[in-house]
Protein backbone atom coordinates (compact mmCIF):
# COMPACT_ATOMS: atom_id res chain seq x y z
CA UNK A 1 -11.68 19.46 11.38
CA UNK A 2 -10.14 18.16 14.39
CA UNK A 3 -6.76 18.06 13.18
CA UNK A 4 -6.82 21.50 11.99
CA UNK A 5 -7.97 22.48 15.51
CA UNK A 6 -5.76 20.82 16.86
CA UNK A 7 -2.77 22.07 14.62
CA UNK A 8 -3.75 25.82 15.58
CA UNK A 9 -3.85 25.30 19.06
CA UNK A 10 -0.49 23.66 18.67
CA UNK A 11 0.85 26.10 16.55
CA UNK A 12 -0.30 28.77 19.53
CA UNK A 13 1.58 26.64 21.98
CA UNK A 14 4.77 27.01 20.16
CA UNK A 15 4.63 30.33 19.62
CA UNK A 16 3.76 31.46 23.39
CA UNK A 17 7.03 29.17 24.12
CA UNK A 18 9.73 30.71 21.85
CA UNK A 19 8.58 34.05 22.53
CA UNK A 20 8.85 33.21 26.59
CA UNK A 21 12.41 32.30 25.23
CA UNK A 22 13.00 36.15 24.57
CA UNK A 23 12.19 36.51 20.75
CA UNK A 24 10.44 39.37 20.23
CA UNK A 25 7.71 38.02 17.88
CA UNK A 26 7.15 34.59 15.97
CA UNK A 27 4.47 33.06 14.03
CA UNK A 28 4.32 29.17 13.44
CA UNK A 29 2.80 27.04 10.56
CA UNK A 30 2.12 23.19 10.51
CA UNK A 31 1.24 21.57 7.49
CA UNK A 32 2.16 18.60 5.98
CA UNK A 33 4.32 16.84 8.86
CA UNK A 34 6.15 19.97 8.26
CA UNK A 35 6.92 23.33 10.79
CA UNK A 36 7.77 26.25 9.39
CA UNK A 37 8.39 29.08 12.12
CA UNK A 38 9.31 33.03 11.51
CA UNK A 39 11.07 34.55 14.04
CA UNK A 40 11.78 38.01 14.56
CA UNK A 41 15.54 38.73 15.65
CA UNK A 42 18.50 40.00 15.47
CA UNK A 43 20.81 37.63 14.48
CA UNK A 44 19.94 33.64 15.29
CA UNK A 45 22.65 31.85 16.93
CA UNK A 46 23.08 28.08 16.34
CA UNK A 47 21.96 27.92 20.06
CA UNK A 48 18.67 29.80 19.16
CA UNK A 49 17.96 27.07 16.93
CA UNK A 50 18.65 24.40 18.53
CA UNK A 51 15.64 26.13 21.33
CA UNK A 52 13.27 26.81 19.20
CA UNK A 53 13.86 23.16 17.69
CA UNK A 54 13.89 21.33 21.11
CA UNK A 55 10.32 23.23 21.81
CA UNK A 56 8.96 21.60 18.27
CA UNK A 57 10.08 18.19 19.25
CA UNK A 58 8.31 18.24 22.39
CA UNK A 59 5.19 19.59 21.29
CA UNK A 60 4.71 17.61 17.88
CA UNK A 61 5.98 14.26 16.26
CA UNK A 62 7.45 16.18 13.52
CA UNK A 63 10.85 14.60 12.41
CA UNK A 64 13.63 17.41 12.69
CA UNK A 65 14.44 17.39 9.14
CA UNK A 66 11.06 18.43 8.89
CA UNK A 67 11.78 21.85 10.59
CA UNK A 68 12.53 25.04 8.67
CA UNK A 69 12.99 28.27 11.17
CA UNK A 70 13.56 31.80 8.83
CA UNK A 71 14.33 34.79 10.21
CA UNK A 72 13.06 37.97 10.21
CA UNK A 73 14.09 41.56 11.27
């Protein structure tokens, strides 16, 4: 259960940082050696990505093929 503990609190961290970035909202999943994150804007630049990615790799080990960001409206 310590994982999974661990994986939420992780998952908070990440979120608090890509919203500091100026996204309005986001919500972040872990599972699997896998992040999935949701991001609510208006039109992700390859820059944006490349953020929200660098904040991933420094909070988990998760390789960076590993990393799917969607985006919502």
């Amino acid at each position: 259960a310590t994982d999974i503990a661990q994986a939420i609190e992780t998952e908070g961290t990440m979120e608090n940082l890509i919203k500091a970035k100026g996204y309005e909202d986001c919500l972040v999943y872990m599972a699997d050696n896998k992040v999935d994150i949701v991001v609510k804007s208006e039109g992700l630049q390859k820059e944006d990505v490349a953020k929200i990615k660098d904040i991933v790799l420094a909070q988990t080990d998760v390789p960076v093929e590993n990393i799917s960001i969607t985006e919502t409206k």
